[in-house]
Protein backbone atom coordinates (compact mmCIF):
# COMPACT_ATOMS: atom_id res chain seq x y z
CA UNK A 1 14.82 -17.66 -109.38
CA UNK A 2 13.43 -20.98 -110.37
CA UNK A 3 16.51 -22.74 -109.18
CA UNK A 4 16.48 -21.01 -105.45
CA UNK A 5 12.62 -22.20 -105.22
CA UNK A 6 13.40 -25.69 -106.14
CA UNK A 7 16.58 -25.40 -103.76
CA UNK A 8 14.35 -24.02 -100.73
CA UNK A 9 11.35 -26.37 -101.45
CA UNK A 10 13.96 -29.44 -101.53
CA UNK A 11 15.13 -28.22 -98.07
CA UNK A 12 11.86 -27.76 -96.63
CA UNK A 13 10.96 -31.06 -97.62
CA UNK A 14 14.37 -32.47 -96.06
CA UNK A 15 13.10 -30.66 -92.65
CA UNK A 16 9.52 -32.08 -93.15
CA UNK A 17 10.64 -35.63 -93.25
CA UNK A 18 13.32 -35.39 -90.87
CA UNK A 19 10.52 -34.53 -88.28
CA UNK A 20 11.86 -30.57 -88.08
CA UNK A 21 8.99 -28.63 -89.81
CA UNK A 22 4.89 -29.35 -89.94
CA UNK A 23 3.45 -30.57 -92.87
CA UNK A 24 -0.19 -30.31 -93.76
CA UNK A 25 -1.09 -31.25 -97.46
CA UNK A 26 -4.41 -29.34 -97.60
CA UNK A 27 -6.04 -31.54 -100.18
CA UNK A 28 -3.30 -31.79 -102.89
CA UNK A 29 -2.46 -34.59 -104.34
CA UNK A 30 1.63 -35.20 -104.97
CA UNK A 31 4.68 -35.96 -102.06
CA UNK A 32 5.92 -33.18 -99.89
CA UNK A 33 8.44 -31.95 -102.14
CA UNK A 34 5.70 -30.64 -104.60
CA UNK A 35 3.91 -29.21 -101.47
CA UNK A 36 6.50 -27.40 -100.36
CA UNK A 37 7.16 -26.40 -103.41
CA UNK A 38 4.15 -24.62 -103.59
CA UNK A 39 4.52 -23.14 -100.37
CA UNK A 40 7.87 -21.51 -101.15
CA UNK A 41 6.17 -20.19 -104.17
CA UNK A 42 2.74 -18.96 -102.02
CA UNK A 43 5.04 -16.80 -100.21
CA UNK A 44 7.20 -15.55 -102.57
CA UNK A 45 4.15 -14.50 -104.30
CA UNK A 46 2.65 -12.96 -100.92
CA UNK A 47 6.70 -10.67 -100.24
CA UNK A 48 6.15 -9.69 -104.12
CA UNK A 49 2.88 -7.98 -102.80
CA UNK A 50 3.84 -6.33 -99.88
CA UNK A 51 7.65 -5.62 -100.24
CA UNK A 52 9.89 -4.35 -102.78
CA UNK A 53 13.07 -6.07 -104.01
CA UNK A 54 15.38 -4.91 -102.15
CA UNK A 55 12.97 -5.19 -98.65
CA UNK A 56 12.93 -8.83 -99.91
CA UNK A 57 16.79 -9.11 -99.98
CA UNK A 58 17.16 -7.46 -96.97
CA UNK A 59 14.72 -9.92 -94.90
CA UNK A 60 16.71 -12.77 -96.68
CA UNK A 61 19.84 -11.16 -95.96
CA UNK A 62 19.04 -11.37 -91.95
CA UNK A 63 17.67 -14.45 -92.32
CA UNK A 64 20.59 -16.16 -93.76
CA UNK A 65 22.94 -14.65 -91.24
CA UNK A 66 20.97 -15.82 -88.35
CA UNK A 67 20.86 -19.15 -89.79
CA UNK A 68 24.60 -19.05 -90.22
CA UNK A 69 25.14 -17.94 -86.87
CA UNK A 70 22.41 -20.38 -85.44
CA UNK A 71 24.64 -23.24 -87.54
CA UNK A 72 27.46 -22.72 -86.75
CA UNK A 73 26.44 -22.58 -82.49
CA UNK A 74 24.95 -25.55 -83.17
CA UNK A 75 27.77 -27.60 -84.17
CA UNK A 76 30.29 -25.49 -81.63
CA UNK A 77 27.69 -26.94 -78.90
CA UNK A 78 26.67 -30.12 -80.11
CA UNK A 79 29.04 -31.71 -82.82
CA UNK A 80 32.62 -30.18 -82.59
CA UNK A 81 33.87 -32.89 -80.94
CA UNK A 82 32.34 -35.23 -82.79
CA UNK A 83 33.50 -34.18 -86.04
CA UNK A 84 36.54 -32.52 -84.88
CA UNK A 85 36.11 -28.97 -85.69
CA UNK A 86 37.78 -26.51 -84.97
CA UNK A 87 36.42 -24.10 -81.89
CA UNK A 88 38.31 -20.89 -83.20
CA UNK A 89 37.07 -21.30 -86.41
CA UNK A 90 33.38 -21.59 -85.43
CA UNK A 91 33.89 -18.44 -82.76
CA UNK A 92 35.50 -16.27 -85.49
CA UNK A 93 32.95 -17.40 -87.91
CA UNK A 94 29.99 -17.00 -85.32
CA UNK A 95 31.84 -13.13 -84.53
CA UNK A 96 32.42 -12.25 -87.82
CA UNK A 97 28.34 -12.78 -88.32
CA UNK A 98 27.05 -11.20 -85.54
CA UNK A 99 29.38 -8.20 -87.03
CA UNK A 100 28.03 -8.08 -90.27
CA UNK A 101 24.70 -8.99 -88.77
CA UNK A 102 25.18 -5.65 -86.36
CA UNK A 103 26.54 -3.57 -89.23
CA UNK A 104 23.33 -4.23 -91.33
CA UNK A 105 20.97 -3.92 -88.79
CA UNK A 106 22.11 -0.46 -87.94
CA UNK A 107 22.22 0.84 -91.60
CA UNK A 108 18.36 -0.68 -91.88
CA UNK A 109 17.38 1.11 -88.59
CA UNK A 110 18.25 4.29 -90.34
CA UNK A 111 16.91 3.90 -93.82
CA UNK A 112 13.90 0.86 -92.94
CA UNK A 113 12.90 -0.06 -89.92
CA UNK A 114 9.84 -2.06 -91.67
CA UNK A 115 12.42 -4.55 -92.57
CA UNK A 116 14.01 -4.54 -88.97
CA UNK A 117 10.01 -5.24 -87.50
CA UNK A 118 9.41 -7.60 -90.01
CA UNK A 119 12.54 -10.14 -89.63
CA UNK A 120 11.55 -9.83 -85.66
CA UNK A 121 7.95 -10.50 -85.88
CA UNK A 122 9.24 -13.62 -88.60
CA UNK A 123 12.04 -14.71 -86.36
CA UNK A 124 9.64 -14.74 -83.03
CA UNK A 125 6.80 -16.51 -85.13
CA UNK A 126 9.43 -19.13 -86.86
CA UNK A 127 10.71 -20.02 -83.23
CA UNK A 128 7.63 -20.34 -80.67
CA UNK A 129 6.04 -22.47 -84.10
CA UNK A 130 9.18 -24.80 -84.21
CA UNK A 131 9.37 -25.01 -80.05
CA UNK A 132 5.68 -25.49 -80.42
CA UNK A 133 5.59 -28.41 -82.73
CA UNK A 134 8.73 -30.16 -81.66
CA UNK A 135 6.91 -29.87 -78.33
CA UNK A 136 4.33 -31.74 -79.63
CA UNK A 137 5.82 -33.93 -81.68
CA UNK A 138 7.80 -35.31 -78.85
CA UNK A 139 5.28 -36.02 -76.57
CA UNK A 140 3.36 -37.49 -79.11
CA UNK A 141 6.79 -39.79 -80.01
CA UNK A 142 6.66 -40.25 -76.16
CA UNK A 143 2.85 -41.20 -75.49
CA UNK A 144 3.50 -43.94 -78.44
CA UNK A 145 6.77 -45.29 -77.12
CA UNK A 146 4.90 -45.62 -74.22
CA UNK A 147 2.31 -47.96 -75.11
C-alpha cells in the first residue's frame, strides 16, 4: 500500500511538472512530490470513508482500463509512426480493453451501480478539469510568448 502511494504521488508529480496537472501547495512547505504525496494519501483516506474495498478496486479497476485504452489511442494517433509501433497491436490491445472494460461494467450494473455513477461523475470531473487547465495554461504560455 505504501509502495502504490509513493508510485502514484511520483506520477502525479511527473504530470505536475510536465505542465499536465494543477498544482497548488496550500501553505506546505516541501517540493511537489511531498505534496502530492499527501494528496494521494487525502484521498485514499476520503474512498476509505465512503467506499468499501472492493468499491475501491472496482473504481481503480475502470480507471486503469480507461487509462490503458486512452494510452494506447494516444500513441496509435500520435506516436506510431514515430516509434514504429505496430497498428494491430495497439487495435487488438485497445479491443481487448474496451471488452474487458464492457464485461465489467455490465456485471457492476447488476450488483453496483454506485460504482458505475461514481467512475462517471470522476471521469467527467477529471476531463472538463484537465481541458480546463490546459486551456488555461496555454493561453497563458501564449499571452507570454507574446510579449
Amino acid at each position: 500500500v505504501i509502495a502504490s502511494a509513493f508510485a502514484v504521488s511520483r506520477m502525479l508529480a511527473m504530470l505536475t511538472d510536465m505542465k499536465l496537472v494543477p498544482h497548488s501547495h496550500f501553505g506546505m512547505p516541501g517540493d511537489i512530490q511531498k505534496h502530492t504525496l499527501v494528496y494521494t494519501i487525502a484521498l485514499a483516506m476520503f474512498l476509505t470513508v465512503f467506499f468499501d474495498l472492493s468499491r475501491i478496486a472496482s473504481l481503480g479497476a475502470i480507471f486503469y482500463i480507461i487509462m490503458d485504452i486512452a494510452v494506447h489511442w494516444g500513441i496509435f494517433r500520435y506516436l506510431r509512426k514515430q516509434i514504429n509501433a505496430n497498428a494491430f497491436i495497439l487495435i487488438a490491445a485497445i479491443v481487448m480493453d474496451v471488452v474487458v472494460l464492457g464485461a465489467f461494467l455490465m456485471i457492476k450494473a447488476q450488483t453496483d451501480m454506485l460504482v458505475i455513477y461514481v467512475s462517471i461523475a470522476a471521469i467527467a470531473f477529471i476531463f472538463i478539469g484537465e481541458r480546463l487547465f490546459l486551456r488555461s495554461y496555454s493561453h497563458a504560455d501564449h499571452s507570454k510568448s507574446a510579449e
